[in-house]
Protein backbone atom coordinates (compact mmCIF):
# COMPACT_ATOMS: atom_id res chain seq x y z
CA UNK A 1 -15.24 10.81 9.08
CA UNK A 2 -16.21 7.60 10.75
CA UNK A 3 -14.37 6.54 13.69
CA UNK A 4 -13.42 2.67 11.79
CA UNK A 5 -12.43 4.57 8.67
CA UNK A 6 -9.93 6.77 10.49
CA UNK A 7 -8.77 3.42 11.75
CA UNK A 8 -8.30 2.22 8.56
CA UNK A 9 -6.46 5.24 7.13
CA UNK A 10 -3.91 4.85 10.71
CA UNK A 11 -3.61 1.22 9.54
CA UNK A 12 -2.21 2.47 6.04
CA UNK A 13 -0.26 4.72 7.10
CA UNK A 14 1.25 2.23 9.16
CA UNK A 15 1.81 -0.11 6.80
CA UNK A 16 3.29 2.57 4.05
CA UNK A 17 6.10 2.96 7.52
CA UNK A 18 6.68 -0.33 7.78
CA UNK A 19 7.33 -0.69 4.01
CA UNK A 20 10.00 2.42 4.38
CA UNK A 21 11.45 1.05 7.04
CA UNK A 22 12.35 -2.62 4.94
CA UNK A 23 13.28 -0.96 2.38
CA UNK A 24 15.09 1.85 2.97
CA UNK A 25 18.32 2.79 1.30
CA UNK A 26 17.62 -0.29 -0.73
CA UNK A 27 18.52 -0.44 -4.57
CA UNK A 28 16.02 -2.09 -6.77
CA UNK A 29 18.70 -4.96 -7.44
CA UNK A 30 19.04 -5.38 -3.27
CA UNK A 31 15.52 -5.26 -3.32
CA UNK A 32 15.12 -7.78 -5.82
CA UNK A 33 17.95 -10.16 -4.07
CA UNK A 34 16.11 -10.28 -0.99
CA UNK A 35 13.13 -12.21 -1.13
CA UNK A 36 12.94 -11.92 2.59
CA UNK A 37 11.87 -8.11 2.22
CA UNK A 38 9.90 -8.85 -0.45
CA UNK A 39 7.59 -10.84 1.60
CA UNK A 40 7.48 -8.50 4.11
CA UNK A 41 6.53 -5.84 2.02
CA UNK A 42 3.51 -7.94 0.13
CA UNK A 43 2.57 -8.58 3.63
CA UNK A 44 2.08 -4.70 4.07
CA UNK A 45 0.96 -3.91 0.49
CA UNK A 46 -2.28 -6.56 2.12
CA UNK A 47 -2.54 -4.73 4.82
CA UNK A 48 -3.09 -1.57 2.90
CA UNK A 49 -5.45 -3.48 0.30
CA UNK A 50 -7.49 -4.61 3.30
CA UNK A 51 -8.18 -1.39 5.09
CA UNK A 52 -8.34 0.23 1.74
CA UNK A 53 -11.49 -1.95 0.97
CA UNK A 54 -13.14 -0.98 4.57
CA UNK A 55 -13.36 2.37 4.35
CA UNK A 56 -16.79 3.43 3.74
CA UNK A 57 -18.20 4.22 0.20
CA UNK A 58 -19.09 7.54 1.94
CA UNK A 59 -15.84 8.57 2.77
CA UNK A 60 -14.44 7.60 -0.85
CA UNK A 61 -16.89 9.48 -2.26
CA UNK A 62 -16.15 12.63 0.00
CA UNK A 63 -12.36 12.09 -1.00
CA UNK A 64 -12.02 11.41 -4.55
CA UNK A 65 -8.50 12.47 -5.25
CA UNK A 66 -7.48 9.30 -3.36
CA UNK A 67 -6.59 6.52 -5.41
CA UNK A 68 -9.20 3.71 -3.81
CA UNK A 69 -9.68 1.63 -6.91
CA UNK A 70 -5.89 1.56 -7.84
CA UNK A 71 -4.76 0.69 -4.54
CA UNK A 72 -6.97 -2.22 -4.26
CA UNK A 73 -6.69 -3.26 -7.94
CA UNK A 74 -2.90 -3.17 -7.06
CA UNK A 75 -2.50 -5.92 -5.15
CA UNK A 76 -3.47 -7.67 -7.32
CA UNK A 77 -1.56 -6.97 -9.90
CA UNK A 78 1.10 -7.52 -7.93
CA UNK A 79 0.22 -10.80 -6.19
CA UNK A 80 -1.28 -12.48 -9.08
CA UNK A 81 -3.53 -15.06 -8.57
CA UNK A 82 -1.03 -18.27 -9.41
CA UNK A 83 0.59 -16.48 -5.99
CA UNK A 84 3.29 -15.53 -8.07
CA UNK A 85 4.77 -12.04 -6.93
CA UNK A 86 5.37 -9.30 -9.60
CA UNK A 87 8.16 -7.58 -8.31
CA UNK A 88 8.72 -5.06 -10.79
CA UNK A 89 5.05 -4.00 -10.25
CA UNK A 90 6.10 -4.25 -6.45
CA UNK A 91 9.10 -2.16 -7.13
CA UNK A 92 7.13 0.76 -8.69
CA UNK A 93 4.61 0.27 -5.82
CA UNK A 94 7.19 1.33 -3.13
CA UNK A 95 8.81 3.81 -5.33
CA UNK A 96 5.96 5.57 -6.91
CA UNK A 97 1.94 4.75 -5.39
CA UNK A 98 2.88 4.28 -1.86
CA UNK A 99 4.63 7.83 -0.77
CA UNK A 100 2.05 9.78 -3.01
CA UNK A 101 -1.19 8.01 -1.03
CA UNK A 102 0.91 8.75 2.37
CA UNK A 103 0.75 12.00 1.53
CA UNK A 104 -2.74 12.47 0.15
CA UNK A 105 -3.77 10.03 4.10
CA UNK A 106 -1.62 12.43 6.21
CA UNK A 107 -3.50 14.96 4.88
CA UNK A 108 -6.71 13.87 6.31
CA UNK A 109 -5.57 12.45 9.75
């Protein structure tokens, strides 16, 4: 593994915490009430889009299990391009996508 791509992986990681952290104990109606978390969690969810896109196309292809298409496509899907914030896509983001590829990254760092 490349030194930038373990980088990258530390910088998901990261961002997957940070997106806990906002959001934890939250129901989706809380979630959906506070558009203050929801911007801080889009803010994260471009985090992990950008260092998603870094990592090389060798270490993709040596780690195939990991969702790298979906994660970028993701984003957006969730911030659509009229900047509009899908929130139910968001939802099932932090719910469902986000723990499994912390899992599959904590594996490899």
């Amino acid at each position: 593994m490349k030194q930038d791509d373990n980088a990258y992986l530390r910088h998901i990681l990261i961002a997957i915490n940070q997106i806990e952290h906002y959001t934890r104990g939250m129901s989706e109606s809380e979630f959906l009430s506070r558009p203050m978390v929801q911007d801080a969690v889009v803010r994260q969810i471009e985090v992990v889009d950008e260092a998603a896109r870094s990592i090389s196309t060798e270490f993709q292809s040596l780690h195939p299990k990991l969702p790298w298409a979906k994660t970028i496509i993701a984003r957006r899907k969730i911030v659509r391009e009229d900047f509009e914030v899908n929130t139910a896509l968001l939802w099932n983001a932090i719910q469902d996508d986000l723990p499994l590829l912390k899992q599959l990254i904590k594996k490899l760092v």
